[in-house]
C-alpha atoms as a PDB file:
ATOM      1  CA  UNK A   1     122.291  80.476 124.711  1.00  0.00           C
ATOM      2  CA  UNK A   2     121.208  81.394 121.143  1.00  0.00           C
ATOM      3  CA  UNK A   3     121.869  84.681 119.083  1.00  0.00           C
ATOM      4  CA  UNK A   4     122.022  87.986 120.490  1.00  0.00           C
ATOM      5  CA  UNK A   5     121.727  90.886 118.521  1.00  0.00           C
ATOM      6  CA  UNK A   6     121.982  94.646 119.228  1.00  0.00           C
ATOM      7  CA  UNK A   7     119.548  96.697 118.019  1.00  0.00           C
ATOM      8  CA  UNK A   8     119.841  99.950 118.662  1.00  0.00           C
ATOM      9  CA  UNK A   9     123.317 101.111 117.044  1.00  0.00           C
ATOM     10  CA  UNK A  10     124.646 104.804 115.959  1.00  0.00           C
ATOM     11  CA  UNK A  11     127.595 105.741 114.087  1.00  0.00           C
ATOM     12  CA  UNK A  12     129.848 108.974 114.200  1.00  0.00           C
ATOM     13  CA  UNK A  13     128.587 108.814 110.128  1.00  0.00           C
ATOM     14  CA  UNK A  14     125.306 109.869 110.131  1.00  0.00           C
ATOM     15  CA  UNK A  15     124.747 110.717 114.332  1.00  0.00           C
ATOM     16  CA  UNK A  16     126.329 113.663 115.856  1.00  0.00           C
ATOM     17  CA  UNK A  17     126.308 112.163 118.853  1.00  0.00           C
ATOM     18  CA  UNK A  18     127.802 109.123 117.638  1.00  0.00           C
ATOM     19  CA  UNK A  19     131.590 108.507 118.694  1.00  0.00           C
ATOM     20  CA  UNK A  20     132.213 105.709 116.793  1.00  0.00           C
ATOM     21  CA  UNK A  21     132.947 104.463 112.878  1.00  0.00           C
ATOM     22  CA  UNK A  22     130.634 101.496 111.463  1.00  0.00           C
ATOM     23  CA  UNK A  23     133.549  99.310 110.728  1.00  0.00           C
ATOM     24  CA  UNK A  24     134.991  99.790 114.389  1.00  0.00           C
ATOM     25  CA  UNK A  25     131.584  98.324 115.881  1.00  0.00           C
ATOM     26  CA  UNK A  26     132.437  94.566 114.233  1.00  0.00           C
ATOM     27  CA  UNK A  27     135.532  93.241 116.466  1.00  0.00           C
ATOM     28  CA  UNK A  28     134.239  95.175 119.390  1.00  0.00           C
ATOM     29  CA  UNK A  29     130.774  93.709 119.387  1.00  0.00           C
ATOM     30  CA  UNK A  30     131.765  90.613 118.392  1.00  0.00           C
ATOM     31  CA  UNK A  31     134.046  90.156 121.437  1.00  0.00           C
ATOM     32  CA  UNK A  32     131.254  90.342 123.554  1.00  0.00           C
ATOM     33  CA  UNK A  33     128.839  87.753 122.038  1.00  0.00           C
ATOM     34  CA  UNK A  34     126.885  89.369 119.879  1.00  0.00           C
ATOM     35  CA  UNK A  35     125.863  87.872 116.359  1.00  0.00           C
ATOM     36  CA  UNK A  36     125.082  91.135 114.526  1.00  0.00           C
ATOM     37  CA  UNK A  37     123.685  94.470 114.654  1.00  0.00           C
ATOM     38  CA  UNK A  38     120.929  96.981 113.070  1.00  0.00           C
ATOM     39  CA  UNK A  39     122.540 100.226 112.762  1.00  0.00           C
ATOM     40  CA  UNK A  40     120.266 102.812 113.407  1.00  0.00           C
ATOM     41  CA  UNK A  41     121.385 106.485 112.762  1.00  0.00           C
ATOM     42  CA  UNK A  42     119.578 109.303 113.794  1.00  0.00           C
ATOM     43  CA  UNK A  43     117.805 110.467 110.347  1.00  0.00           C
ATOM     44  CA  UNK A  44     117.606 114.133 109.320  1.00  0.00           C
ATOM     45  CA  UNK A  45     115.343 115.406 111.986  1.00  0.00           C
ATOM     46  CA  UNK A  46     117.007 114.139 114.371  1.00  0.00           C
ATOM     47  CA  UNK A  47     120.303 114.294 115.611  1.00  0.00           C
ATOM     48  CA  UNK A  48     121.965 114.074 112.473  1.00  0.00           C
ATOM     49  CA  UNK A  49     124.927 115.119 111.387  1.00  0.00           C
ATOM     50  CA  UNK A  50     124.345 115.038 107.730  1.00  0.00           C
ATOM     51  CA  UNK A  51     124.460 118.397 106.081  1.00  0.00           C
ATOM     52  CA  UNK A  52     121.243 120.121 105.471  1.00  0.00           C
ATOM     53  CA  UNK A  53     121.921 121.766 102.292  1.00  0.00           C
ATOM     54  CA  UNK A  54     122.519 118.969  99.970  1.00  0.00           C
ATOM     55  CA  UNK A  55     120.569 117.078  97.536  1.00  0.00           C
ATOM     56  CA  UNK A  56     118.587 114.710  98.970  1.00  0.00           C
ATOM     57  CA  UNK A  57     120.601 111.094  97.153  1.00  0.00           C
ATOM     58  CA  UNK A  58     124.129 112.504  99.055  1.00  0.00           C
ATOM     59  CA  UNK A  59     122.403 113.254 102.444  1.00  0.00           C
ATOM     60  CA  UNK A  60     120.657 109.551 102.093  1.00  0.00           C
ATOM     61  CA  UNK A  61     124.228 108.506 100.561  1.00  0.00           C
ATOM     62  CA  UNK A  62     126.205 109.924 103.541  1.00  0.00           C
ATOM     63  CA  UNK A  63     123.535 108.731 106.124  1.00  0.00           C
ATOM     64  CA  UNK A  64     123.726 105.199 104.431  1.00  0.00           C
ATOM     65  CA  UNK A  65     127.639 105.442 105.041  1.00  0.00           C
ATOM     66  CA  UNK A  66     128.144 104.295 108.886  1.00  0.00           C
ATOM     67  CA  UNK A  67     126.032 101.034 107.882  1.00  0.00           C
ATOM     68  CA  UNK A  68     127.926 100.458 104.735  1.00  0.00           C
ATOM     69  CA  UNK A  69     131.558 100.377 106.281  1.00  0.00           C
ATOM     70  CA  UNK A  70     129.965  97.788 109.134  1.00  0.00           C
ATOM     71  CA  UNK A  71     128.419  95.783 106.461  1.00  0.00           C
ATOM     72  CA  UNK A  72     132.063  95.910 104.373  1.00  0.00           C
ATOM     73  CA  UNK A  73     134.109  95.257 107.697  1.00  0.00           C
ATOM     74  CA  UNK A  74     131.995  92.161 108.558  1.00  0.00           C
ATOM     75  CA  UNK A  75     132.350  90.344 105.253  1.00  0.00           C
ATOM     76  CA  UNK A  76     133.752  87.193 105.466  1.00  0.00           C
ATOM     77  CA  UNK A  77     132.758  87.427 109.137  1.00  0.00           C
ATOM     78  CA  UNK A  78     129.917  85.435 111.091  1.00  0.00           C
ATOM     79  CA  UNK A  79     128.534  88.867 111.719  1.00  0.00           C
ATOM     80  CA  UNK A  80     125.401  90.160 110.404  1.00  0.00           C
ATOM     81  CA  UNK A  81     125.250  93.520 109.669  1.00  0.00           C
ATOM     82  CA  UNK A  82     121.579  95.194 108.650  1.00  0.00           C
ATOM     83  CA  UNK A  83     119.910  98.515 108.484  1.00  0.00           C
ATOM     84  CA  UNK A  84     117.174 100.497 110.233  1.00  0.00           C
ATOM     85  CA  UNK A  85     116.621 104.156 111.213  1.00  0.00           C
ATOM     86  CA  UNK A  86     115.541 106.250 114.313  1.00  0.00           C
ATOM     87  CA  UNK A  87     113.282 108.726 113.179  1.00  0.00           C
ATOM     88  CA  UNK A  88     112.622 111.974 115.472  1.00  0.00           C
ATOM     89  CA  UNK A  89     108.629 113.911 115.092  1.00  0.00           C
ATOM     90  CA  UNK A  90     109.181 116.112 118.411  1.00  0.00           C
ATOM     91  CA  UNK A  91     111.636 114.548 120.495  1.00  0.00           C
ATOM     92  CA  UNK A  92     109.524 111.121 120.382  1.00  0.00           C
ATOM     93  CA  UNK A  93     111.645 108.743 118.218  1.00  0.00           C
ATOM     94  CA  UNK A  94     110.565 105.724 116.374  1.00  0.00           C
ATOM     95  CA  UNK A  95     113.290 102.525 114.976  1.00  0.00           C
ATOM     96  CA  UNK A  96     112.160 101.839 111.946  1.00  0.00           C
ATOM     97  CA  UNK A  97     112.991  98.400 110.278  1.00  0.00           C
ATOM     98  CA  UNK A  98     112.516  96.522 107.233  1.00  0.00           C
ATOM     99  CA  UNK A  99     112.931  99.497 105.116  1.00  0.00           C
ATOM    100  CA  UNK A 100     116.296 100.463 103.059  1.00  0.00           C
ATOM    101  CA  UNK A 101     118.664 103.055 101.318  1.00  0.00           C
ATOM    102  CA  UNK A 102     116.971 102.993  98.514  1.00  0.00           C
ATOM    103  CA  UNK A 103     113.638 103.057  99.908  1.00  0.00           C
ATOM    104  CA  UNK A 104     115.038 106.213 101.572  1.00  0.00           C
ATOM    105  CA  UNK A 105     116.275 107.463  97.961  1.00  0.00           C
ATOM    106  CA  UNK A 106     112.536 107.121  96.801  1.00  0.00           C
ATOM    107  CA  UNK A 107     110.545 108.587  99.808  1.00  0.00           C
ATOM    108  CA  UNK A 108     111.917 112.215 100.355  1.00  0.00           C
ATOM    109  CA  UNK A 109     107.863 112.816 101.470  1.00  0.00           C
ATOM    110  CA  UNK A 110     108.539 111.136 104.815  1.00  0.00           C
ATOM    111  CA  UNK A 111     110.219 114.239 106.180  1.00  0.00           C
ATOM    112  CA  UNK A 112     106.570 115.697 105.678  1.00  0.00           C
ATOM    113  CA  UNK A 113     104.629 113.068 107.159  1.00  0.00           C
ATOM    114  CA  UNK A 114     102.724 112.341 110.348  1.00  0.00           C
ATOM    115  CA  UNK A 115     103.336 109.714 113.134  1.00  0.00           C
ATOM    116  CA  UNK A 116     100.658 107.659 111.393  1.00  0.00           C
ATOM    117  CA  UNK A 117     101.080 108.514 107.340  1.00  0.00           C
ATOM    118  CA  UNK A 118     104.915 107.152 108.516  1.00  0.00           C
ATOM    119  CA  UNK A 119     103.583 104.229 110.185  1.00  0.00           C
ATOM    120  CA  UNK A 120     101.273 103.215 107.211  1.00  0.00           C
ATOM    121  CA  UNK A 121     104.609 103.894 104.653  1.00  0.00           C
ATOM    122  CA  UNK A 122     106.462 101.747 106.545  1.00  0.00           C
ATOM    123  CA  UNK A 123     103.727  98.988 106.349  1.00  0.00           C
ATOM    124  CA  UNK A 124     103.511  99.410 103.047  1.00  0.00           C
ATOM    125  CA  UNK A 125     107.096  98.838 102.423  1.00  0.00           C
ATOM    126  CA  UNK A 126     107.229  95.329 104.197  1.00  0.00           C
ATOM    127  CA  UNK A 127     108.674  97.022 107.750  1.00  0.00           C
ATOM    128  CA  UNK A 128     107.875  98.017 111.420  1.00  0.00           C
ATOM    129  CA  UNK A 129     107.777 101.104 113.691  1.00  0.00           C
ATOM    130  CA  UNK A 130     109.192 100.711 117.159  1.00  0.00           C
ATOM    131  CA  UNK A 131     108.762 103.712 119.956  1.00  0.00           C
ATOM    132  CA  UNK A 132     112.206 103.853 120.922  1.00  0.00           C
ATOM    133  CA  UNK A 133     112.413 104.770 124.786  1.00  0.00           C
ATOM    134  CA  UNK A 134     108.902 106.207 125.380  1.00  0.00           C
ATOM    135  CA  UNK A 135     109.690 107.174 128.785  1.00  0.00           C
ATOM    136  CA  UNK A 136     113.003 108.901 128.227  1.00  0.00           C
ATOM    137  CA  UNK A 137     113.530 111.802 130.151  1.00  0.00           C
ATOM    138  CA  UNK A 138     116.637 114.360 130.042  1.00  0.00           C
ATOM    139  CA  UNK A 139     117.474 117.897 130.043  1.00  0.00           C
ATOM    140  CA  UNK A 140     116.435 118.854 126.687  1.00  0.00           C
ATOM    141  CA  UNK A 141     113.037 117.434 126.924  1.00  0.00           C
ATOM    142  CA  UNK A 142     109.631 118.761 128.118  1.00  0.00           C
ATOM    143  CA  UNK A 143     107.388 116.105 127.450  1.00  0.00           C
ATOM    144  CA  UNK A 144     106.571 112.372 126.841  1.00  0.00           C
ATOM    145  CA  UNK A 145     104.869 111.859 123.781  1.00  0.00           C
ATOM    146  CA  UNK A 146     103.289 108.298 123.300  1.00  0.00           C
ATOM    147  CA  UNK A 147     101.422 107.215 119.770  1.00  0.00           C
ATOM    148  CA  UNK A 148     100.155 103.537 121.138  1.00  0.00           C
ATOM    149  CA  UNK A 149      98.253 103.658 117.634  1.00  0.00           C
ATOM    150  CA  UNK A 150     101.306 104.630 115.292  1.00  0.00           C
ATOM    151  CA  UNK A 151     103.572 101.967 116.552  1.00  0.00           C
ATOM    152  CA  UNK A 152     104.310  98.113 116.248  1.00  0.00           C
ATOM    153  CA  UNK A 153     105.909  97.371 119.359  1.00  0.00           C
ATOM    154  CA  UNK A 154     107.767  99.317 122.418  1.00  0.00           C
ATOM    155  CA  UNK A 155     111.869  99.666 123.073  1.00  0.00           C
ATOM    156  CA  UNK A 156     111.028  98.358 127.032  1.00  0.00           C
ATOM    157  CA  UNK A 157     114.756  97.987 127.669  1.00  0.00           C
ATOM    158  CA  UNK A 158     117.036 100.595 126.337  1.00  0.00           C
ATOM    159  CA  UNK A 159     120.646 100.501 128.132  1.00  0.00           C
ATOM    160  CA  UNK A 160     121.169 104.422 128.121  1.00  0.00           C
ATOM    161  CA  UNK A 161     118.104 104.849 130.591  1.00  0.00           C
ATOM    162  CA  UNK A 162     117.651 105.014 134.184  1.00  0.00           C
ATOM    163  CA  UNK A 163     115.682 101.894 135.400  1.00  0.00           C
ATOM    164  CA  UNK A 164     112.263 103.415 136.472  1.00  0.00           C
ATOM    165  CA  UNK A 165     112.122 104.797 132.754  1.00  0.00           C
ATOM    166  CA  UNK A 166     112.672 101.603 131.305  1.00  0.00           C
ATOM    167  CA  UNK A 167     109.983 100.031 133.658  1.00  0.00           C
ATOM    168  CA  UNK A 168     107.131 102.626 132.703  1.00  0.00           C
ATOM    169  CA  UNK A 169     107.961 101.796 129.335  1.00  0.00           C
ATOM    170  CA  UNK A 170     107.760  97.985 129.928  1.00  0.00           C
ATOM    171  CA  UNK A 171     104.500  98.635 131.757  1.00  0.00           C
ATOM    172  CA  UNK A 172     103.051 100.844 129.231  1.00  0.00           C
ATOM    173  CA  UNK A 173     104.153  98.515 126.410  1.00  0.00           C
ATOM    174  CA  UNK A 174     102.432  95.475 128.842  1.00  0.00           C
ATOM    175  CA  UNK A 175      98.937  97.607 128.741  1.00  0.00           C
ATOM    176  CA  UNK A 176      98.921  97.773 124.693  1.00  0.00           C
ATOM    177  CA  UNK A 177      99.736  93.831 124.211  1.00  0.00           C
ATOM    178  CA  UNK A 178     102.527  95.189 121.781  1.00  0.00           C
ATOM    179  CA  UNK A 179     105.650  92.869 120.800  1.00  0.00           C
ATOM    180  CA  UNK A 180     108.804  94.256 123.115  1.00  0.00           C
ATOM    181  CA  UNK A 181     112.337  95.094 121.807  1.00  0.00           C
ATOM    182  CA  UNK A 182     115.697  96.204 123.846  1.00  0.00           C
ATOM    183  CA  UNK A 183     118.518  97.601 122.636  1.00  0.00           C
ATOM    184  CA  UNK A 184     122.078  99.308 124.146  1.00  0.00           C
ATOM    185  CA  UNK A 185     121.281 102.524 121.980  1.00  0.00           C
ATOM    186  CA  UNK A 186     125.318 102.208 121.957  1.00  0.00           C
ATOM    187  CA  UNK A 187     127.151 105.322 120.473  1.00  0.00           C
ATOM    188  CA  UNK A 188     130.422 104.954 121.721  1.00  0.00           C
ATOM    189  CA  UNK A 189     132.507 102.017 123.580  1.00  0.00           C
ATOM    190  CA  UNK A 190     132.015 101.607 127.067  1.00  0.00           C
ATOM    191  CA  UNK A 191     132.124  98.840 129.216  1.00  0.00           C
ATOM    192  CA  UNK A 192     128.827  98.892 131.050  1.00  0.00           C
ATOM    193  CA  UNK A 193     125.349  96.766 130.663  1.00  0.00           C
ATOM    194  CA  UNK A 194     124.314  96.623 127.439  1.00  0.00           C
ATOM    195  CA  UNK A 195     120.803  95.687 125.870  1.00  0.00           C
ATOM    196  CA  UNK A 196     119.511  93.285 122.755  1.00  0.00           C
ATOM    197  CA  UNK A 197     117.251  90.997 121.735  1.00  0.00           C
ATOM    198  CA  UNK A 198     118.009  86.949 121.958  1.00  0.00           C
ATOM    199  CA  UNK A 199     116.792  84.353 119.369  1.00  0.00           C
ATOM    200  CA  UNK A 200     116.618  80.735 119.326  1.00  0.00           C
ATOM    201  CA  UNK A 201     117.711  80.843 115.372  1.00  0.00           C
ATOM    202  CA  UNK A 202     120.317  83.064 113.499  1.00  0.00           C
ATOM    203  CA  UNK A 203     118.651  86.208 111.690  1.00  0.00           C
ATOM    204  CA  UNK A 204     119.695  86.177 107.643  1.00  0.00           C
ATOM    205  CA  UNK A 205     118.468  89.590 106.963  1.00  0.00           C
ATOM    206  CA  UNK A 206     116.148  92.383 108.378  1.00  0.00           C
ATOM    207  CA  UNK A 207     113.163  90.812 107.273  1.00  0.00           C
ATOM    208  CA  UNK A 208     113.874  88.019 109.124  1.00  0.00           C
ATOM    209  CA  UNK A 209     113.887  90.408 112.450  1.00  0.00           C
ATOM    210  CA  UNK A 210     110.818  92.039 111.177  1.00  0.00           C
ATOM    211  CA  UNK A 211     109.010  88.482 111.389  1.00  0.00           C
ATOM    212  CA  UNK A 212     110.243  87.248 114.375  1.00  0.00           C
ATOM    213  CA  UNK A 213     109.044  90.862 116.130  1.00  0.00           C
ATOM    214  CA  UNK A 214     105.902  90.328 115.068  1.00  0.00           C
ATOM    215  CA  UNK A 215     105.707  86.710 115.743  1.00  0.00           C
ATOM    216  CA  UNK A 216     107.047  87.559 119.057  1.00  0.00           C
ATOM    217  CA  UNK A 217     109.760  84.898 118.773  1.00  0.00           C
ATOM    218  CA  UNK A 218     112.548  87.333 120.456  1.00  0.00           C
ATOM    219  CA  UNK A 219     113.678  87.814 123.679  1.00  0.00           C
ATOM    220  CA  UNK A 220     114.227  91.110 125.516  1.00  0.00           C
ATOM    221  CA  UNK A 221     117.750  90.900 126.968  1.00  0.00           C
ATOM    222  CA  UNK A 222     119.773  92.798 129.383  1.00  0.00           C
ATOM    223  CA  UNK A 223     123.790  91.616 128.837  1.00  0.00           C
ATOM    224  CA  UNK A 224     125.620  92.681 131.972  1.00  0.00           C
ATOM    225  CA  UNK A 225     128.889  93.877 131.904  1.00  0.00           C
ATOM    226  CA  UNK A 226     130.370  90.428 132.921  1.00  0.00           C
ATOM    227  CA  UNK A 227     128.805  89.060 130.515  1.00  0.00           C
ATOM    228  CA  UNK A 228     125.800  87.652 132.062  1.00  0.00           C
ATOM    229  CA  UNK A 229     122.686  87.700 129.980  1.00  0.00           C
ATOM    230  CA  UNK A 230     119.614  88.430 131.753  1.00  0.00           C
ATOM    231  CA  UNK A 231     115.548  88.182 130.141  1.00  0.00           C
ATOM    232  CA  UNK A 232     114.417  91.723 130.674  1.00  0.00           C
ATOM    233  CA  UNK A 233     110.897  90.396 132.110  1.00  0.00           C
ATOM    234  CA  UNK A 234     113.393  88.570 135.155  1.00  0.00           C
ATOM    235  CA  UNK A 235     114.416  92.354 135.901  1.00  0.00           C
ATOM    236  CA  UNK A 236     112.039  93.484 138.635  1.00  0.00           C
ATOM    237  CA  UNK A 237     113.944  96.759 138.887  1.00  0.00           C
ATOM    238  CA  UNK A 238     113.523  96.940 134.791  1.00  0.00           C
ATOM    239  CA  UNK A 239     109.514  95.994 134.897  1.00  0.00           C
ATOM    240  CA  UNK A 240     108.334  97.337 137.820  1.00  0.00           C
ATOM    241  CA  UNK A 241     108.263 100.921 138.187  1.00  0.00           C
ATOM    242  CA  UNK A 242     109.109 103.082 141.477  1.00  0.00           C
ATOM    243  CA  UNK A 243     107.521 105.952 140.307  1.00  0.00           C
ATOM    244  CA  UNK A 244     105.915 108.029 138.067  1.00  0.00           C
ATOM    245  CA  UNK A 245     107.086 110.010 135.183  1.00  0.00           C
ATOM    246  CA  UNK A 246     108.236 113.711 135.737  1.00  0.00           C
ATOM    247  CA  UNK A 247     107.579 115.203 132.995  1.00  0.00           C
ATOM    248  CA  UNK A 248     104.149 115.343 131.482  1.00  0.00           C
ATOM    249  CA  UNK A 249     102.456 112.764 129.020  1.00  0.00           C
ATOM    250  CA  UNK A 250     100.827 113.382 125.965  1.00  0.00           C
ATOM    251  CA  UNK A 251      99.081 111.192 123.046  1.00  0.00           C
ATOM    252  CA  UNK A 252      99.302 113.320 119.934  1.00  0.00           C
ATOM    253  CA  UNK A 253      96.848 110.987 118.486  1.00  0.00           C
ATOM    254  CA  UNK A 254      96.524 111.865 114.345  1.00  0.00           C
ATOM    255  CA  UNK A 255      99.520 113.504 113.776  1.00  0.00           C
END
């Protein structure tokens, strides 16, 4: 069946909407087939709960935290534990991978950077910039932002979203030719379908999911709640959308 691995992952460390400790992921992910995970905390402009008004190594230190205590609770375990970030501009987020703590330590400028200044930093730094759920839509938001230009690839499958969201995205992400990811977006246990990515070959590090994104080696899975894992492109209800968006969409092209 190969490896599954979630990628989408938030912690009650570093998220304030996270309901769950790093270490508590391991035996509960584990249990339902997965072979690791990419925590991804919301970072400062997002929905963080990190305080504001400390110096910038104990914020990255504290946001750092909910990875660390996975990565400690899986040693010894065949369980790979690795780090990414979902970054927030306005209300568009982007899962950044293939960058580090420290490479947070040394880049306090990113809080002042643009879609695309990010995009290039992250290139620089060996990694890739995913659109996370382009087509969300909920209560607190009055737009859909998409930067087609300031991204490597589109989240087409994202388990916290209604299906005709995750279907424009898929769609969209179709149009550009980008490499598609999927993810649960998990923040707290719960026992319904669940998202990932599937690989022929066992991932040693983040680098080694960076590469197979861009080769396009991994598979966009849906993981039902009986266990059933499902391609997302075999999802017509996932791929093919009913409808349009709701809200109104909007390229902020250059920032």
């Amino acid at each position: 069946m190969g490896f599954l691995y979630e990628t989408h992952l938030h912690t009650c460390e570093a998220s304030a909407c996270g309901k769950v400790h790093g270490e508590e992921y391991i035996p509960y992910l584990m249990d339902k087939g997965f072979s690791g995970i990419i925590v991804t905390d919301h970072f400062f402009n997002g929905n963080t709960c990190v305080p504001e008004n400390l110096p910038w190594k104990e914020r990255v230190e504290i946001y750092a935290s909910g990875y660390e205590r996975a990565l400690k609770a899986a040693e010894g375990k065949d369980f790979n534990v690795m780090f990414g970030v979902e970054f927030n501009f306005w209300k568009d987020e982007y899962l950044l991978y293939g960058i580090d703590k420290q490479w947070l330590l040394d880049n306090e400028c990113i809080m002042e950077m643009t879609r695309h200044e990010l995009f290039e930093a992250v290139h620089k730094a060996g990694g890739i910039m995913i659109q996370a759920h382009p087509y969300r839509e909920r209560d607190y938001l009055s737009d859909i932002k998409l930067a087609p230009t300031a991204c490597d690839g589109v989240e087409v499958y994202n388990a916290a979203n209604k299906p005709n969201m995750n279907a424009l995205g898929y769609e969209y992400c179709t149009e550009l030719g980008l490499p598609m990811t999927a993810g649960s977006d998990i923040h707290f246990f719960y026992e319904g379908d669940m998202g990932g990515m599937l690989f022929e070959k066992k991932l040693g590090s983040i680098a080694d999911y960076v590469a197979a994104i861009k080769e396009r080696s991994g598979i966009p899975v849906r993981l039902s709640a009986d266990g059933t894992i499902t391609p997302v492109a075999e999802i017509k209800e996932q791929t093919v959308p009913t409808g349009l968006p709701t809200l109104p969409v909007l390229y902020p092209e250059g920032k």
